[in-house]
C-alpha atoms as a PDB file:
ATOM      1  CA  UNK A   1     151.978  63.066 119.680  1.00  0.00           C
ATOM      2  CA  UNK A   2     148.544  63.243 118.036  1.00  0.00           C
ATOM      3  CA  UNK A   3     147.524  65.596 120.106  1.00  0.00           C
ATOM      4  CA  UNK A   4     149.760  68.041 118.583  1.00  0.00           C
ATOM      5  CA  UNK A   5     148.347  68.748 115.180  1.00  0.00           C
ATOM      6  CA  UNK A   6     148.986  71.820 113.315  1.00  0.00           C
ATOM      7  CA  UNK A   7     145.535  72.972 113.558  1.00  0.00           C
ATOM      8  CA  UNK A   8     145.995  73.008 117.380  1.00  0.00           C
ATOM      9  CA  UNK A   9     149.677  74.398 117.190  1.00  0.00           C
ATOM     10  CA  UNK A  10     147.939  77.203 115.002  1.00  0.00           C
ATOM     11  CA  UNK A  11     144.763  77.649 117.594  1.00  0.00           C
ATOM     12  CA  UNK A  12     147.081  77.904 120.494  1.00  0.00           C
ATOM     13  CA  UNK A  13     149.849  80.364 118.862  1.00  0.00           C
ATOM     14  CA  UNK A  14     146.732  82.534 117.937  1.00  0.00           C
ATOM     15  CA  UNK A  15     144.331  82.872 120.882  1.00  0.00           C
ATOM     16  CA  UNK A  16     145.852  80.541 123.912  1.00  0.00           C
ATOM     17  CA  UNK A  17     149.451  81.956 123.869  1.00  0.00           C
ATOM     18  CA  UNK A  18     148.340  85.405 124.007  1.00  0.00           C
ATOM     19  CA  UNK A  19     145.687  85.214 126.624  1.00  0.00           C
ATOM     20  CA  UNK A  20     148.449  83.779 128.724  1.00  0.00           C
ATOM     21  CA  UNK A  21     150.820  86.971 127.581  1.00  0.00           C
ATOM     22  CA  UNK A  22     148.198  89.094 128.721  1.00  0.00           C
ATOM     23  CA  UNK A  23     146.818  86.973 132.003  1.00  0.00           C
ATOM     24  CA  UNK A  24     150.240  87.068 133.032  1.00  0.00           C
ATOM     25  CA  UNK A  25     150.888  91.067 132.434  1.00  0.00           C
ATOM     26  CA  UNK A  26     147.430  92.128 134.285  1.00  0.00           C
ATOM     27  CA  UNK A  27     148.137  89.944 137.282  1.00  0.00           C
ATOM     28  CA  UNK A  28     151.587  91.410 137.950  1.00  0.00           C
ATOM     29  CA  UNK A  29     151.848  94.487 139.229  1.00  0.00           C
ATOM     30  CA  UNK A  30     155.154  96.338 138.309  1.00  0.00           C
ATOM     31  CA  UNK A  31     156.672  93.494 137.019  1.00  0.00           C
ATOM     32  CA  UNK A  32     158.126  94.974 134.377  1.00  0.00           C
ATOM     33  CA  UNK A  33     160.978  97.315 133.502  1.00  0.00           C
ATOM     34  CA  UNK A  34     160.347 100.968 133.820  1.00  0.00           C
ATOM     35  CA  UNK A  35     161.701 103.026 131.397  1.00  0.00           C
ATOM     36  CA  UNK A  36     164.944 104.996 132.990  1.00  0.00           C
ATOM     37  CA  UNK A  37     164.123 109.002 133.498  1.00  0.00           C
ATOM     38  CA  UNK A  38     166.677 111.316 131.941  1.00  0.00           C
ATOM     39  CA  UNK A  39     165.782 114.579 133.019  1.00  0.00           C
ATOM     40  CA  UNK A  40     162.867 115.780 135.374  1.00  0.00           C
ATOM     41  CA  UNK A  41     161.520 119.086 135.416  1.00  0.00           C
ATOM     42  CA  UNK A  42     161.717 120.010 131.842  1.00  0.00           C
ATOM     43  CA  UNK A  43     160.480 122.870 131.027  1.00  0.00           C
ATOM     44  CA  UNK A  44     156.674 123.063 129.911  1.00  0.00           C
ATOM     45  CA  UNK A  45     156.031 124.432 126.023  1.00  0.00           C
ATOM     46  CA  UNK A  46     153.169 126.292 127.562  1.00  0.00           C
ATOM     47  CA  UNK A  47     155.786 128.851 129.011  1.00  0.00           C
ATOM     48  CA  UNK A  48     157.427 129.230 125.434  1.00  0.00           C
ATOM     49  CA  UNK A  49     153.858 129.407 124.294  1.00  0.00           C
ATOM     50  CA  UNK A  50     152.882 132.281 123.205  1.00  0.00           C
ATOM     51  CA  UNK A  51     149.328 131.033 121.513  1.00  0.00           C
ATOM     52  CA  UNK A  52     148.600 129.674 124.702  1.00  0.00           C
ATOM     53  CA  UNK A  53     147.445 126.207 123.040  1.00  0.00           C
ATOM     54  CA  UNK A  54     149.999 123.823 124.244  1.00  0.00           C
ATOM     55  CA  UNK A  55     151.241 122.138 127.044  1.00  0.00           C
ATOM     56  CA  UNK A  56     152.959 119.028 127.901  1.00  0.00           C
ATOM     57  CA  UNK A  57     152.236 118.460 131.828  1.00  0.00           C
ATOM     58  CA  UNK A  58     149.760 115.326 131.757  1.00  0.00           C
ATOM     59  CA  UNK A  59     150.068 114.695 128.034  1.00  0.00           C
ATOM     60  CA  UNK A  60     152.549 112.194 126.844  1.00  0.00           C
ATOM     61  CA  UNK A  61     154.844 113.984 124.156  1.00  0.00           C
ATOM     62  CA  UNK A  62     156.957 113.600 121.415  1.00  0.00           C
ATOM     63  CA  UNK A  63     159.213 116.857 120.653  1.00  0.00           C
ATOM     64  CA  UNK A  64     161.209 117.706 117.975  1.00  0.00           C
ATOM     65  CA  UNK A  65     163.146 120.390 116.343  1.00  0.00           C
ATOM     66  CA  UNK A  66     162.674 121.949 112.604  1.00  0.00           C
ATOM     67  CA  UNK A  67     165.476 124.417 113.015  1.00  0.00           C
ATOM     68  CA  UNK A  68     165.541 127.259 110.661  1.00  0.00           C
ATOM     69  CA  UNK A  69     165.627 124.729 107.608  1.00  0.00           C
ATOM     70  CA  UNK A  70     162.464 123.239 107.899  1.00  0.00           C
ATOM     71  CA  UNK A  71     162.682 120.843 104.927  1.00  0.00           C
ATOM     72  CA  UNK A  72     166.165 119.483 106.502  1.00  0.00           C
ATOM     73  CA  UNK A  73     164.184 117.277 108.878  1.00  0.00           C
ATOM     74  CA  UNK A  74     160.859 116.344 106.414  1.00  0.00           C
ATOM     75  CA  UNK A  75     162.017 112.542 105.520  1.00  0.00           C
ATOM     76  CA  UNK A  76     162.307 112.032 109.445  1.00  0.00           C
ATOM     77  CA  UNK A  77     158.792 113.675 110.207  1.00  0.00           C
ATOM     78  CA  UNK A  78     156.979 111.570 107.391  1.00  0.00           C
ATOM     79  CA  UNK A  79     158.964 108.512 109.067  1.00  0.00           C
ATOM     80  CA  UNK A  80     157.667 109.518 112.761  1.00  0.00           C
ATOM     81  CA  UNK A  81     154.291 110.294 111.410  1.00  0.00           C
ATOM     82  CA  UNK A  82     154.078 107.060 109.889  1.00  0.00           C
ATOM     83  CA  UNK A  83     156.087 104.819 112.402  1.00  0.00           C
ATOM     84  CA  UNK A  84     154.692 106.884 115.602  1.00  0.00           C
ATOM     85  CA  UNK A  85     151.563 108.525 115.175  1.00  0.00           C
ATOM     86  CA  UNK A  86     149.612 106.994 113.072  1.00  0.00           C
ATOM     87  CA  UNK A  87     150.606 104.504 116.043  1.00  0.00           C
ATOM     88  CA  UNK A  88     149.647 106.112 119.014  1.00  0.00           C
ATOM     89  CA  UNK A  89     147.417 109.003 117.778  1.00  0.00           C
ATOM     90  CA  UNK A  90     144.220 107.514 119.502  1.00  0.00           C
ATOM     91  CA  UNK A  91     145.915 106.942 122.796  1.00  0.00           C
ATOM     92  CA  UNK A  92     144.748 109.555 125.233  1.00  0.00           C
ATOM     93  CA  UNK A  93     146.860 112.441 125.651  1.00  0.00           C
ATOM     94  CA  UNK A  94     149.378 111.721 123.288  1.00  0.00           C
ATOM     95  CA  UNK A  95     150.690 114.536 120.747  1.00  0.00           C
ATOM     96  CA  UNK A  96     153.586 115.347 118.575  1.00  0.00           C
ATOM     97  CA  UNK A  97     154.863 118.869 119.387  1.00  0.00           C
ATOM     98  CA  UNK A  98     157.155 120.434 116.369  1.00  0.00           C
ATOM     99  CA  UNK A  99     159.299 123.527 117.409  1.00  0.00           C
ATOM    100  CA  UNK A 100     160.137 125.608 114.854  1.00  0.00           C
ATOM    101  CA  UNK A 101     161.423 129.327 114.645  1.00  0.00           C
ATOM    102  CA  UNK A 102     159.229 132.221 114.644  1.00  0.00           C
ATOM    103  CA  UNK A 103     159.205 133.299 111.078  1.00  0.00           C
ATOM    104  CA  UNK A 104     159.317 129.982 109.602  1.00  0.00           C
ATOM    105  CA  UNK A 105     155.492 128.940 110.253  1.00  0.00           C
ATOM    106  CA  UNK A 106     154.647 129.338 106.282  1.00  0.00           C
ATOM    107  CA  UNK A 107     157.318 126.631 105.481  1.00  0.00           C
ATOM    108  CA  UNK A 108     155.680 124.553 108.633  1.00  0.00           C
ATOM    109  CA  UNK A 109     152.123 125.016 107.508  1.00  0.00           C
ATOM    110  CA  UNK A 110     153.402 123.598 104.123  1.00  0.00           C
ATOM    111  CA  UNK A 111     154.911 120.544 105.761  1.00  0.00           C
ATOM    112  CA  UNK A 112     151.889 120.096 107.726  1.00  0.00           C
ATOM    113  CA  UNK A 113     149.513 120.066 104.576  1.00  0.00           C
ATOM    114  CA  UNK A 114     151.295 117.660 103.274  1.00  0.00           C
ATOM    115  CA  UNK A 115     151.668 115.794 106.183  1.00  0.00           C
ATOM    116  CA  UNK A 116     147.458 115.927 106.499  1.00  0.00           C
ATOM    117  CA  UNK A 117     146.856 114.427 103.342  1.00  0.00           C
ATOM    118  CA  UNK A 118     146.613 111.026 104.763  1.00  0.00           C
ATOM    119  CA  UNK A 119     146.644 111.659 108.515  1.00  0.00           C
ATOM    120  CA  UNK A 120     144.210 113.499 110.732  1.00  0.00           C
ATOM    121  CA  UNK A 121     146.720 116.297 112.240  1.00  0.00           C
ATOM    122  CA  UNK A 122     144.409 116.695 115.740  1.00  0.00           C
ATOM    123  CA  UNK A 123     147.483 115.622 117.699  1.00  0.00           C
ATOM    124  CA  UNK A 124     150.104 117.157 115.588  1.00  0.00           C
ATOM    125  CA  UNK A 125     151.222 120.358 116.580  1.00  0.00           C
ATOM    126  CA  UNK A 126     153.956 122.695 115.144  1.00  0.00           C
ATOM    127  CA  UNK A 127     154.600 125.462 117.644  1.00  0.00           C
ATOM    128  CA  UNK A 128     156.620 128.754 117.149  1.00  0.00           C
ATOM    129  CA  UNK A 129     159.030 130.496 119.137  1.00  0.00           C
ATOM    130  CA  UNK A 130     161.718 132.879 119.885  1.00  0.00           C
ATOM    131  CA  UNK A 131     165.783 131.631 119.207  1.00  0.00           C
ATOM    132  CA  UNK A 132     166.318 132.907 123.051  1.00  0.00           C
ATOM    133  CA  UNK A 133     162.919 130.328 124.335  1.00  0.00           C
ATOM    134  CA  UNK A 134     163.997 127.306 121.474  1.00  0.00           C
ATOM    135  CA  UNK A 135     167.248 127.232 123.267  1.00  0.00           C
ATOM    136  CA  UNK A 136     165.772 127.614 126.812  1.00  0.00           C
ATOM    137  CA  UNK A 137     163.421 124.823 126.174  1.00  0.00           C
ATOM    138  CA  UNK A 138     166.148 122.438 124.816  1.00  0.00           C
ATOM    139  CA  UNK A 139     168.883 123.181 127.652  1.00  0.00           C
ATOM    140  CA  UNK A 140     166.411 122.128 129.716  1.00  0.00           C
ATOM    141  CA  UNK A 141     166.502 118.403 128.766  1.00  0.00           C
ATOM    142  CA  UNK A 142     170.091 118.525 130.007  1.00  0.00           C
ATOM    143  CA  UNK A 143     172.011 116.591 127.311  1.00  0.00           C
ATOM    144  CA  UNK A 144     175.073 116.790 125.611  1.00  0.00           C
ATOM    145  CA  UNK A 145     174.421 117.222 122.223  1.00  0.00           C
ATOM    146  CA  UNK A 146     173.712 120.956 120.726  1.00  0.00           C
ATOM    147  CA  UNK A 147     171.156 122.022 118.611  1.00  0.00           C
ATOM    148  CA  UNK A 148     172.224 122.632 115.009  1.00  0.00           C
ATOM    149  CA  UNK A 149     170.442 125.624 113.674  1.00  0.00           C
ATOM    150  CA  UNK A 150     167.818 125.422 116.264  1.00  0.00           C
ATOM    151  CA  UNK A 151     167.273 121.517 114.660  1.00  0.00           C
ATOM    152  CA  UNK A 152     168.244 118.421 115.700  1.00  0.00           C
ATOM    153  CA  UNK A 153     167.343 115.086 113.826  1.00  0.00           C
ATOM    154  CA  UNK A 154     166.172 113.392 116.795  1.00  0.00           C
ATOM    155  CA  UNK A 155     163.027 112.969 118.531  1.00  0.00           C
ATOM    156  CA  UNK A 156     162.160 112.966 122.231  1.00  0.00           C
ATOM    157  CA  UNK A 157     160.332 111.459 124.507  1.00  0.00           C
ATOM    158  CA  UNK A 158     158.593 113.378 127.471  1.00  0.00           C
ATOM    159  CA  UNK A 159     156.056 111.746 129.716  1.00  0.00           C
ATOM    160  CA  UNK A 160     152.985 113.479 131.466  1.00  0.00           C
ATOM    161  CA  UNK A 161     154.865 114.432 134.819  1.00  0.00           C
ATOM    162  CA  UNK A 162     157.811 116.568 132.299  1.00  0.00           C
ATOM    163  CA  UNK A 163     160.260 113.901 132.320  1.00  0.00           C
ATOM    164  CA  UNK A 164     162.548 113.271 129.610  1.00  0.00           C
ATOM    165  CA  UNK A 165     162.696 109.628 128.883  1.00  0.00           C
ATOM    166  CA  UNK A 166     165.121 107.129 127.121  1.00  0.00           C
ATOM    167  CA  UNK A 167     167.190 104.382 127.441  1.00  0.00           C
ATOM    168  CA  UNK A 168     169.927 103.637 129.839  1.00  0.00           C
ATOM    169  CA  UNK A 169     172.126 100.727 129.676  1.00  0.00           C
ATOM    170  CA  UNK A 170     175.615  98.428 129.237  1.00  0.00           C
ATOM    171  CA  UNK A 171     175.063  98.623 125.457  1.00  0.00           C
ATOM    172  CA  UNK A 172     173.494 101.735 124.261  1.00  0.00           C
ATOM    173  CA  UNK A 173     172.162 105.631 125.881  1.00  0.00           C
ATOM    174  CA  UNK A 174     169.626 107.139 124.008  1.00  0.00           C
ATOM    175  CA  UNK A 175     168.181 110.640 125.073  1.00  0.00           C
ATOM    176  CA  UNK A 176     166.852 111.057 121.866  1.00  0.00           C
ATOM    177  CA  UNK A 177     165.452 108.587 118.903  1.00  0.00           C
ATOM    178  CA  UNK A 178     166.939 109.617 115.140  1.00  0.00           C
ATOM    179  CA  UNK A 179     164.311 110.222 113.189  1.00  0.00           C
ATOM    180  CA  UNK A 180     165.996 109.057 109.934  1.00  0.00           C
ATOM    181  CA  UNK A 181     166.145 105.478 111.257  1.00  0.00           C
ATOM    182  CA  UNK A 182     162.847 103.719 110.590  1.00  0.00           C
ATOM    183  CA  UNK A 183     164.472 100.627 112.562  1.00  0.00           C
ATOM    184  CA  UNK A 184     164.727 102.747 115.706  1.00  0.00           C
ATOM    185  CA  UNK A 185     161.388 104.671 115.842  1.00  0.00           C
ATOM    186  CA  UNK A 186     159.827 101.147 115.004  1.00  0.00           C
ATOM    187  CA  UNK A 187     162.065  99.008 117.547  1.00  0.00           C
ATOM    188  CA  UNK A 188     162.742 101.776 119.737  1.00  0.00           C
ATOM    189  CA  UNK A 189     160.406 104.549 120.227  1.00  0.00           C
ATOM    190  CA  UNK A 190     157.097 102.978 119.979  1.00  0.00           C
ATOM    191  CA  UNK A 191     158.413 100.494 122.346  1.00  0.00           C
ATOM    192  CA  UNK A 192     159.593 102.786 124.974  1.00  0.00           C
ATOM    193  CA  UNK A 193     155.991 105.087 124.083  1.00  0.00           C
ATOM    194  CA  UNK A 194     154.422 101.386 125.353  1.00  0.00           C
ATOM    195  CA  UNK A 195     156.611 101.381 128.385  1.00  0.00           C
ATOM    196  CA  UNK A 196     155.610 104.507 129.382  1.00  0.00           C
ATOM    197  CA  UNK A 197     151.336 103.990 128.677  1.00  0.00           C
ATOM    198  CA  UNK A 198     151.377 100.556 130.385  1.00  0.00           C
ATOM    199  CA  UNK A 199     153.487 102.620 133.909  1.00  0.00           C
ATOM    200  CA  UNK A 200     149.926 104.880 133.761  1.00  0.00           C
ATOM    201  CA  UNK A 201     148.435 102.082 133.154  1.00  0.00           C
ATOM    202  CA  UNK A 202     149.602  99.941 136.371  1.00  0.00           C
ATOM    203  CA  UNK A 203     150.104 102.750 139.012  1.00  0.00           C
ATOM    204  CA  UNK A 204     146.216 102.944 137.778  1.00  0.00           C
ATOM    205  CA  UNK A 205     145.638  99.406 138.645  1.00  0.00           C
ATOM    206  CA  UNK A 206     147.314  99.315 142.114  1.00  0.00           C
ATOM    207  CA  UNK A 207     146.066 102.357 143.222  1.00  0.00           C
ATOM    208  CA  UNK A 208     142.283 101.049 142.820  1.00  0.00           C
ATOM    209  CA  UNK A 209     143.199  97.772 144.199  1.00  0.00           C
ATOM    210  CA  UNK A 210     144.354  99.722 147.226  1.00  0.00           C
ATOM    211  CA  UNK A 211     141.318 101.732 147.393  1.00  0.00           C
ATOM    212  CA  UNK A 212     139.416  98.678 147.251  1.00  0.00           C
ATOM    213  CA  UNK A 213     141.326  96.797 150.074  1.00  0.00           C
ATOM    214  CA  UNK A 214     141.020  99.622 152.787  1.00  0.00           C
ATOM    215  CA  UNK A 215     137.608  99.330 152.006  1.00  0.00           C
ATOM    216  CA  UNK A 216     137.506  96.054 152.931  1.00  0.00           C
END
């Protein structure tokens, strides 16, 4: 029982452990739970667009709603900007999209200064549009829950194909994570923004090692 100090408990919990977390992870190959799909074919921003400057085929995205009351949502932005970009913002191809009336872009350029004090906005985008295209865009995820105002206090997930993505289960749905719950962008979100990165990540893996056994 020597053997088992608690300097050598502490090496292997540090470095041992999660070489063997991560051994076992790159030698599978879709071992792992995909996260479910909850709508395909959503529509692109670029065709609500009118700047021309976004788009959300190939990026992975995280949408949400300001509604006509832009300050109603600001405590749930500062969480995801803290909880979720700040996280992910030097991943490639991920971006924050905020849709927000047209008409209401003072009040967003506002929220985005202060949102930019401590956080390089490069991958934060707040894009404005027409009631008639807001409501076009959102029907388009296909879920049961209406936009209040043109806002809604939840977040969404879309991946780079225009999927929306979420959780599907015994115990819980979610098409959308609530921005007001730290807990659930934390637990939830940036989980599920994982899930997604580390799919890219092995179709990527197995489609080389198929390239490189036909060319054996």
């Amino acid at each position: 029982m020597k053997f088992f100090t608690k300097k050598r408990v502490v090496l292997f919990l540090l470095f041992i452990f999660p070489l063997i977390c991560f051994l076992l992870l790159s030698t599978g190959t879709n071992n792992f739970t995909k996260l479910p799909i909850i709508t395909k074919d959503v529509i692109d921003v670029s065709e609500i667009d009118e700047t021309n400057q976004f788009k959300l085929i190939d990026h992975v995205s995280v949408i949400c709603f300001l509604g006509n009351d832009v300050d109603k949502n600001k405590a749930g932005l500062f969480n995801l900007n803290e909880k979720i970009y700040k996280e992910f913002t030097k991943n490639k191809k991920f971006q924050i999209i905020a849709v927000l009336p047209k008409g209401k872009e003072s009040d967003a350029q506002k929220l985005k200064k202060e949102l930019g004090a401590f956080t390089d906005m490069k991958n934060w985008h707040f894009l404005a549009a027409s009631k008639n295209n807001i409501e076009s865009f959102y029907a388009s995820f296909s879920i049961d829950e209406p936009l209040t105002d043109l806002s809604s206090s939840k977040a969404f997930l879309i991946d780079k194909g225009l999927n929306l993505r979420g959780r599907i289960g015994d115990e819980e749905n979610i098409f959308g994570y609530d921005m007001n719950s730290v807990a659930e962008l934390k637990n939830k979100l940036k989980d599920d923004i994982k899930v997604v990165y580390y799919e890219y990540y092995a179709a990527f893996k197995e489609k080389n090692e198929n390239k490189a056994d036909r060319k054996i």
